[in-house]
Protein backbone atom coordinates (compact mmCIF):
# COMPACT_ATOMS: atom_id res chain seq x y z
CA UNK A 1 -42.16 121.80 25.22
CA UNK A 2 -44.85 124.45 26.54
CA UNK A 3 -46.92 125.93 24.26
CA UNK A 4 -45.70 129.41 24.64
CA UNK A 5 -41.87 127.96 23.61
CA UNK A 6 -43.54 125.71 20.94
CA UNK A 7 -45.15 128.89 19.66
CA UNK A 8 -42.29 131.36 19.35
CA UNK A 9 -39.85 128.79 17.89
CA UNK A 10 -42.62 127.95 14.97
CA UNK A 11 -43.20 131.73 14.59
CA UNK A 12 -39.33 132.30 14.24
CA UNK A 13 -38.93 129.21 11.64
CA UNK A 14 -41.38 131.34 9.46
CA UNK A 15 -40.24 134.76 9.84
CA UNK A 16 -36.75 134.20 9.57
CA UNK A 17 -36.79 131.68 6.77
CA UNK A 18 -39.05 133.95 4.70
CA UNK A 19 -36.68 137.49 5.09
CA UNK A 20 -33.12 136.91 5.74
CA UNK A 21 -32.22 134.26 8.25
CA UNK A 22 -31.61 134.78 12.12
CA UNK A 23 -31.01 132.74 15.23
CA UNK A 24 -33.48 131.97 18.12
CA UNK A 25 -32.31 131.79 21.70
CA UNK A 26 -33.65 129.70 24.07
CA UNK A 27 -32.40 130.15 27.99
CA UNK A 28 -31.60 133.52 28.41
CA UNK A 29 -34.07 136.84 29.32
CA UNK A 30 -33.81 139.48 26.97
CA UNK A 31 -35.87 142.60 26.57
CA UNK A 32 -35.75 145.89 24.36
CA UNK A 33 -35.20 149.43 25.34
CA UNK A 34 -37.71 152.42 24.58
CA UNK A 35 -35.17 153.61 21.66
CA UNK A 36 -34.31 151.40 19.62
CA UNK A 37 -36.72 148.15 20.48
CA UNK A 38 -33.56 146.07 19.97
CA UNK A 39 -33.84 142.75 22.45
CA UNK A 40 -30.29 142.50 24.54
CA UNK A 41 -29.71 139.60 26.83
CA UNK A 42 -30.42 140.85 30.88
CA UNK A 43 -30.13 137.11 32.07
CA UNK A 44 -29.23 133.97 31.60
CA UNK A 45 -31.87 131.26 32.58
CA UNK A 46 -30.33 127.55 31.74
CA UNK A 47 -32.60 125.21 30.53
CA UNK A 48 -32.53 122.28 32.95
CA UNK A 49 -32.43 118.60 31.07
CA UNK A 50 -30.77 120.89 27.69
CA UNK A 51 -29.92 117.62 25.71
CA UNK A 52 -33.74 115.85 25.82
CA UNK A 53 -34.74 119.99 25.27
CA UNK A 54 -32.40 119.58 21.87
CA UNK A 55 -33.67 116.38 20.73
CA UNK A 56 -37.53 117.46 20.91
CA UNK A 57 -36.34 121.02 19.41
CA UNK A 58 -34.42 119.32 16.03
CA UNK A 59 -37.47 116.83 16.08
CA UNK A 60 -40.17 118.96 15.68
CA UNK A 61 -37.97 121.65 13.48
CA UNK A 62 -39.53 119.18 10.69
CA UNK A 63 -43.07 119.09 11.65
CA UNK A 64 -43.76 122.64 11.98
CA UNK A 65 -43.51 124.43 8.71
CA UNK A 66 -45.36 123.81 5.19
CA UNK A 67 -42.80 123.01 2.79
CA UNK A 68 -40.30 122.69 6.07
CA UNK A 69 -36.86 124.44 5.77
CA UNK A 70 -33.64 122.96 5.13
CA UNK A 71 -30.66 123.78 6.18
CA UNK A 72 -31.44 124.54 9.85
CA UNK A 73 -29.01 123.97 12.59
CA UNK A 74 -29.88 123.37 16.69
CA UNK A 75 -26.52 123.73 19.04
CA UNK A 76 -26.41 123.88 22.71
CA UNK A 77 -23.76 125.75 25.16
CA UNK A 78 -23.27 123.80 28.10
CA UNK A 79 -23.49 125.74 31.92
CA UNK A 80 -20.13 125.38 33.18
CA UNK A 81 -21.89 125.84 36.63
CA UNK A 82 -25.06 123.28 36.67
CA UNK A 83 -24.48 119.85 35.01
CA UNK A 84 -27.07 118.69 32.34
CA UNK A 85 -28.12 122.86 31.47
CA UNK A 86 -27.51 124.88 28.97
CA UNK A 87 -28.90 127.13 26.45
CA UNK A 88 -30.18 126.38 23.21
CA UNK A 89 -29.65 127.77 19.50
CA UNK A 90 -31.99 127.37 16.99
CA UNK A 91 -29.60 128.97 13.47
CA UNK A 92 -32.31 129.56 10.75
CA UNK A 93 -31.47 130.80 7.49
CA UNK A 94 -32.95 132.52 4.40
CA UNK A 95 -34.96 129.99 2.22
CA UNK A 96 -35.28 130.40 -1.39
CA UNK A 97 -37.82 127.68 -0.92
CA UNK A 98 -40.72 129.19 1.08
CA UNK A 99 -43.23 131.22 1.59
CA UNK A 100 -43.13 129.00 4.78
CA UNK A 101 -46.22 128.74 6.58
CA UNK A 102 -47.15 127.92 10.09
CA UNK A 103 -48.19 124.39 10.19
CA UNK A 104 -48.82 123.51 13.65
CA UNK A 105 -48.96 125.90 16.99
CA UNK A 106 -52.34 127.77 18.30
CA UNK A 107 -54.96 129.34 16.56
CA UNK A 108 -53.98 132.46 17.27
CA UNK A 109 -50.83 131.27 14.92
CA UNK A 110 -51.25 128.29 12.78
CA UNK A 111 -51.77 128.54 8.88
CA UNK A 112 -50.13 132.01 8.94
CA UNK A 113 -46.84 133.24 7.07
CA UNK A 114 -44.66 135.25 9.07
CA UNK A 115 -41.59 137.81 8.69
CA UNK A 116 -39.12 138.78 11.08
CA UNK A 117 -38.23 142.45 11.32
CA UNK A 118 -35.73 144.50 13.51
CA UNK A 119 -37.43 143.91 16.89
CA UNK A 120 -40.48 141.81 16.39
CA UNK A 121 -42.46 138.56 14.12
CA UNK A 122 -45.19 139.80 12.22
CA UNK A 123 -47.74 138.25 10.06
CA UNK A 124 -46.55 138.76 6.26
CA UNK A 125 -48.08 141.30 4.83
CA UNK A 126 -50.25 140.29 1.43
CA UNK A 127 -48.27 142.52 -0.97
CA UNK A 128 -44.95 140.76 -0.36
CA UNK A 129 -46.50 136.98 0.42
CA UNK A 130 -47.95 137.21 -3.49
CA UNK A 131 -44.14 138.53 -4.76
CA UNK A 132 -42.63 135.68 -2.63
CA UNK A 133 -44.76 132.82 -4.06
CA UNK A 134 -43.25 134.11 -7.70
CA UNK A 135 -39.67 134.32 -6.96
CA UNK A 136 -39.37 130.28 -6.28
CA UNK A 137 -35.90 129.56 -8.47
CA UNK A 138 -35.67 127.08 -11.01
CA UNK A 139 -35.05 122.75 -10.14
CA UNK A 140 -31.01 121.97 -10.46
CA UNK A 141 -31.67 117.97 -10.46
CA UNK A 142 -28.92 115.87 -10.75
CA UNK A 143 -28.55 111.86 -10.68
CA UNK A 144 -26.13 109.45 -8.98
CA UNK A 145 -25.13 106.69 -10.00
CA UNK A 146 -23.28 103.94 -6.93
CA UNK A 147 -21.60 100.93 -8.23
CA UNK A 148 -21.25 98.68 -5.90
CA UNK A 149 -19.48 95.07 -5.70
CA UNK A 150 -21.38 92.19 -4.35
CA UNK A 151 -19.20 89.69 -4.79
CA UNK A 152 -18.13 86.77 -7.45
CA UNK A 153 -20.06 84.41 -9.49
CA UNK A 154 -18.93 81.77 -11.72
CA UNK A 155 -19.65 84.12 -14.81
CA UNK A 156 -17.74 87.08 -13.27
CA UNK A 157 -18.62 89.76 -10.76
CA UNK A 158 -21.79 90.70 -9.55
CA UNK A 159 -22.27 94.52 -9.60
CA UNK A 160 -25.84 96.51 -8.77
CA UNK A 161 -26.13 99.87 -9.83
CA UNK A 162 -28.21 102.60 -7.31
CA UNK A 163 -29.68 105.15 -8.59
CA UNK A 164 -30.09 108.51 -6.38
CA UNK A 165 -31.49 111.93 -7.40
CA UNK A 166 -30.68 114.84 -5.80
CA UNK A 167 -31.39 118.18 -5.80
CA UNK A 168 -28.77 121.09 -6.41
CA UNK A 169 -31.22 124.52 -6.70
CA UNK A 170 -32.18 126.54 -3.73
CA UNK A 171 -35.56 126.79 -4.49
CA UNK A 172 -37.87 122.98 -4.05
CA UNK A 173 -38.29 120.72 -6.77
CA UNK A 174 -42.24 119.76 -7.56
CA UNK A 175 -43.04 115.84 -9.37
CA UNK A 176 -39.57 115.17 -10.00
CA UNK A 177 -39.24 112.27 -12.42
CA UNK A 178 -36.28 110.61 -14.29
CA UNK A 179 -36.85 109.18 -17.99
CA UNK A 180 -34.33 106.24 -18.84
CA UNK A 181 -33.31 104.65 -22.18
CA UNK A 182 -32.55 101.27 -21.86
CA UNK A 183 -29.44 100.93 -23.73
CA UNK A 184 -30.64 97.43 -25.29
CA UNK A 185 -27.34 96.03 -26.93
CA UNK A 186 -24.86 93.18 -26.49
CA UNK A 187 -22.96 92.51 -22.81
CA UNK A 188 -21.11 94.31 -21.02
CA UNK A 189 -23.33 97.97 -21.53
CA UNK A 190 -26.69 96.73 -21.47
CA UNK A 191 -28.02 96.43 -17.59
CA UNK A 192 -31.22 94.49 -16.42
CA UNK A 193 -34.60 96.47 -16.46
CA UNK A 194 -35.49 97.54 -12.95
CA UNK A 195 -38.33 95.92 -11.39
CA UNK A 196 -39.27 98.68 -9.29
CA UNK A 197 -38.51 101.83 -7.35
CA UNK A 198 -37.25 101.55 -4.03
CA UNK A 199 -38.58 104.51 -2.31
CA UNK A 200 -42.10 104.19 -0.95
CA UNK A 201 -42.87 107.91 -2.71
CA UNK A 202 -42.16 107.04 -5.94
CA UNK A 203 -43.34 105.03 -9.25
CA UNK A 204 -41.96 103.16 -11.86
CA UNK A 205 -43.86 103.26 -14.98
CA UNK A 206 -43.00 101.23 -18.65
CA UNK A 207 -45.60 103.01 -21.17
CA UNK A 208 -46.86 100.88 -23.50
CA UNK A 209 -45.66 103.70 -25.98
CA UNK A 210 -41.97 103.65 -24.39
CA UNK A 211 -40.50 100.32 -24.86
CA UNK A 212 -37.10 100.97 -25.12
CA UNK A 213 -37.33 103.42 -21.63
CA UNK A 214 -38.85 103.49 -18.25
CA UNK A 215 -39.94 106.47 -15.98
CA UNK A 216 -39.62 106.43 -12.13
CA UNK A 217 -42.43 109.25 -11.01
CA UNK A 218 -42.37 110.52 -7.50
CA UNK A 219 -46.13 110.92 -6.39
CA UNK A 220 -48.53 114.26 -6.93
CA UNK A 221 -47.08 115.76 -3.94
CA UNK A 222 -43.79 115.03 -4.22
CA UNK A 223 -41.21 117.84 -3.51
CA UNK A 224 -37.56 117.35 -3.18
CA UNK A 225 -35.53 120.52 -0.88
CA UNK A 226 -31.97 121.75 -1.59
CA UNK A 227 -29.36 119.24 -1.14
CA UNK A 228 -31.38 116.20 -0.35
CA UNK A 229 -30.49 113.18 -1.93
CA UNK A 230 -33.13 109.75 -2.22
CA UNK A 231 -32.00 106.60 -3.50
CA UNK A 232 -35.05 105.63 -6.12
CA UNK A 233 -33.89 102.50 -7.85
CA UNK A 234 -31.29 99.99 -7.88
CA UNK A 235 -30.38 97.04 -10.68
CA UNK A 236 -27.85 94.23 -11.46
CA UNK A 237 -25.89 94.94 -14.10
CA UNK A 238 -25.95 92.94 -17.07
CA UNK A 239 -28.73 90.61 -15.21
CA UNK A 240 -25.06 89.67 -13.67
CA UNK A 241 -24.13 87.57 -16.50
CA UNK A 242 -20.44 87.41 -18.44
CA UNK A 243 -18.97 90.98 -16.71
CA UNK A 244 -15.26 91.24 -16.99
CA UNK A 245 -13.08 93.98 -15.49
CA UNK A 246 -12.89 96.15 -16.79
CA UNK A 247 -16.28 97.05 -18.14
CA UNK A 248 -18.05 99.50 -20.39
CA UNK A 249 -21.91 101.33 -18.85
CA UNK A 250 -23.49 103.73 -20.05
CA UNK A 251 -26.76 105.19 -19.09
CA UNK A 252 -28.84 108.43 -20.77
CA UNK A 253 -32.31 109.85 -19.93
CA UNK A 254 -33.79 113.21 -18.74
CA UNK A 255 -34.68 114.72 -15.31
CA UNK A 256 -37.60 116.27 -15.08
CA UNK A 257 -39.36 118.39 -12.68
CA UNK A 258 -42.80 120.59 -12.84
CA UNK A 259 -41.97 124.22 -14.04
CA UNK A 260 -38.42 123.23 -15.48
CA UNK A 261 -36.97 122.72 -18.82
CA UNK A 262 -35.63 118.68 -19.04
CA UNK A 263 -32.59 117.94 -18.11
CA UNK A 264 -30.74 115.87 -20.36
CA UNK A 265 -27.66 113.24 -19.71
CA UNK A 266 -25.71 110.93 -21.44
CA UNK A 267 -22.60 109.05 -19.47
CA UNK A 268 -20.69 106.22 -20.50
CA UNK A 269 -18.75 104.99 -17.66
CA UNK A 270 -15.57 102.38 -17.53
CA UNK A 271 -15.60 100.31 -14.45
CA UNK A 272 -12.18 98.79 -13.69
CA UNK A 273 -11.98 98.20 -10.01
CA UNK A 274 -13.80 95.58 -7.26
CA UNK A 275 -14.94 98.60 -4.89
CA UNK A 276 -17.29 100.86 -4.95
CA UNK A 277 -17.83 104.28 -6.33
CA UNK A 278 -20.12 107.18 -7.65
CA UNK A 279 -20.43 109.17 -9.87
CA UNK A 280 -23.24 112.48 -10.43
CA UNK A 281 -25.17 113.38 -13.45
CA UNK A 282 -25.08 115.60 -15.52
């Protein structure tokens, strides 16, 4: 990707993610008239090799914003007329998760917040960058729960619980953490501690003063976007000792996150089938 491409896509992550959404064109010559200063299409200029152009486009869509936006979508329309060309369309839309600020481009650009207005990509103004960075809404966490079968043992089945947290809000979710009461009585609803958390991010922490409940802490920096989902933990049930179907789980805690009230759940679940399934909390 040349620079001047590399440049106007970051510039039009920014400015369109912090106002209200747009889509950037790649392929096709457009200019604005002395009137209105509204760009129209003149001609159509196909973008030779338009599938590697896609790949490097949805690649870097990641890398080029601080926090990066979610929910954007690259397409391509095919030239009928020259195999392997096309155009390319970079759908952007309004993030409730921004200010979103240039993180890699030129000088002239990087480490700038932008805004896109009728006809052109400005810098943000100061007066509306400082309202922006106080409208962030409120965490929606929620936690899954995935049962899945692994088989028999000569005590009954062997079942591991995963546990996945994932976030609901439009806005990001800072230090997200989950707090979880071991539910310490007899077979079937007690489950086996968890050793550890399984994504690299993240901690698991037994407090001397907690001994009935662990924490799994994602790191100082750790921000979850709207609607992703990371699997954090996973456990045999019952240390996979005397489980007969059907069986009683339960599991309570809270979900936490920086700047939110706790989140608290409390789900007793009956598991009567050899399959898998999944449930979300609260």
């Amino acid at each position: 990707m040349e620079e001047a491409d590399r440049d106007n896509l970051v510039k039009a992550l920014s400015g369109f993610a912090n106002v209200s959404g747009g889509v950037l064109v790649f392929g096709v010559h457009a200019k604005s008239s002395n009137t209105d200063r509204i760009d129209r299409v003149s001609k159509i200029h196909p973008i030779a090799d338009i599938e590697t152009f896609r790949g490097e486009v949805e690649r870097r869509c990641k890398q080029f914003t601080d926090p990066h936006i979610a929910g954007i979508r690259v397409e391509r329309l095919k030239c009928p007329h020259t195999p392997g060309s096309g155009i390319l369309l970079v759908y952007v839309p309004q993030s409730d998760g921004g200010p979103h600020r240039v993180s890699e481009g030129s000088t002239a650009i990087k480490d700038r917040y932008y805004m896109r207005t009728v006809s052109e990509t400005t810098p943000m103004p100061h007066a509306l960058l400082a309202a922006m960075f106080g409208r962030v809404p409120p965490p929606q966490l929620h936690l899954k729960m995935f049962f899945r079968f692994e088989g028999t043992a000569a005590n009954g089945p062997i079942v591991r619980l995963f546990l996945r947290l994932i976030h609901r809000g439009r806005g990001y979710a800072q230090q997200p953490a989950i707090e979880i009461e071991e539910q310490r009585v007899p077979y079937p609803l007690w489950y086996t501690s968890f050793s550890s958390a399984t994504h690299p991010d993240w901690q698991y922490i037994t407090p001397a003063h907690m001994d009935d409940r662990v924490l799994f802490r994602s790191s100082a920096n750790g921000l979850l976007f709207p609607e992703q989902t990371i699997q954090i933990a996973n456990g045999l049930l019952g240390g996979g000792n005397n489980l007969e179907l059907p069986f009683t789980f339960s599991l309570s805690g809270r979900l936490f996150a920086l700047g939110a009230q706790p989140v608290r759940f409390d789900r007793r679940v009956i598991i009567d089938q050899e399959d898998s399934s999944e449930l979300e909390v609260p």
